[in-house]
Protein backbone atom coordinates (compact mmCIF):
# COMPACT_ATOMS: atom_id res chain seq x y z
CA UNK A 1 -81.48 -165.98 -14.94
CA UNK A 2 -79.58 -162.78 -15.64
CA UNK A 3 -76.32 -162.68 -16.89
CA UNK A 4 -73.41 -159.85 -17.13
CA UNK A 5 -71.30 -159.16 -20.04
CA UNK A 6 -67.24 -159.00 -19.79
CA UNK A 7 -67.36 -155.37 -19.56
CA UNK A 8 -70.04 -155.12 -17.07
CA UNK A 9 -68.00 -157.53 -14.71
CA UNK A 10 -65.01 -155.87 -15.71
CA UNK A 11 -66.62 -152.73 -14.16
CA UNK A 12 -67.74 -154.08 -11.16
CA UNK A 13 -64.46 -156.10 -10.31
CA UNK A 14 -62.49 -152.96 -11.29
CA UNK A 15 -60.12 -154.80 -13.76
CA UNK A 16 -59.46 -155.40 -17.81
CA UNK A 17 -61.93 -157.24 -19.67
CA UNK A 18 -58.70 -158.88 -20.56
CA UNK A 19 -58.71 -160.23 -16.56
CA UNK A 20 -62.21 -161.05 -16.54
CA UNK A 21 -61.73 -163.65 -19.60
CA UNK A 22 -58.45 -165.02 -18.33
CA UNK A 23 -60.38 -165.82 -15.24
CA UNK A 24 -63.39 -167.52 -17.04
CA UNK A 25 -61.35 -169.61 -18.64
CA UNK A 26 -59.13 -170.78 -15.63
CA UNK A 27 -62.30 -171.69 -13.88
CA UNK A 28 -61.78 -168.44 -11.07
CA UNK A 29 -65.03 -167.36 -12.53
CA UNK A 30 -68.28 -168.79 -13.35
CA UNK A 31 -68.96 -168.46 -17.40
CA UNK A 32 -71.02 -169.63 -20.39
CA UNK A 33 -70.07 -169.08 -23.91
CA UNK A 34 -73.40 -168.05 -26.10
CA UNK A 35 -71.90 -168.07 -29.39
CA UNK A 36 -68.96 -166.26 -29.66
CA UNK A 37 -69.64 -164.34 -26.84
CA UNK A 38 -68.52 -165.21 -22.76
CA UNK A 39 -71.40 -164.33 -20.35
CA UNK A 40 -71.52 -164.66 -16.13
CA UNK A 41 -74.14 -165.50 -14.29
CA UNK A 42 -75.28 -163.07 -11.81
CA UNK A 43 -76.06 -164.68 -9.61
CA UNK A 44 -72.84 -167.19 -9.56
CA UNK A 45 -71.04 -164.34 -9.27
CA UNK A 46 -72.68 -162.55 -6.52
CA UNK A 47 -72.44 -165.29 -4.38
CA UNK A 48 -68.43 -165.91 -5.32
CA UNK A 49 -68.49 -162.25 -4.15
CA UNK A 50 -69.91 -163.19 -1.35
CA UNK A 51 -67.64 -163.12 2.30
CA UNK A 52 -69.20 -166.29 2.96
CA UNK A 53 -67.64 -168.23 0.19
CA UNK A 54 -65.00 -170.58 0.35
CA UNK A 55 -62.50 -169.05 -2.26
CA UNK A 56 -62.57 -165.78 -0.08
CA UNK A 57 -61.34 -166.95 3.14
CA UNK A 58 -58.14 -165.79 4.81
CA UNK A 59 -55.00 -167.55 3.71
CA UNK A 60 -52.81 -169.04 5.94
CA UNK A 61 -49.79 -166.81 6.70
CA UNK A 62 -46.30 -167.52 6.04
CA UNK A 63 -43.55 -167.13 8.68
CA UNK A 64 -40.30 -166.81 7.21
CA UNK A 65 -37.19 -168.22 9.70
């Protein structure tokens, strides 16, 4: 299995490295510590990339009275 450091998935997400650990450790993204170190899963992340997965699905709309 391949994984991706915080900085590589910082690059490809387009946000802080900051962001990327935040999310780790809130569960938004898959991770596994090796050491001291944080490091994704490709292959967990492509597919929460993916269109086809649950967490990217349209939100419901709110209509304000």
């Amino acid at each position: 299995m391949d994984y991706l450091t915080v900085k590589e998935v910082a690059a490809i997400l387009k946000v802080s490295e900051q962001t990327v650990r935040k999310w780790v450790a809130i569960g938004e993204l898959p991770g596994e510590r090796v050491g001291r170190r944080i490091r994704i899963p490709k292959q967990q992340l492509e597919e929460r990339l993916s269109p086809d997965h649950p967490a990217n699905a349209p939100r419901p709309t709110r209509s304000t009275p």
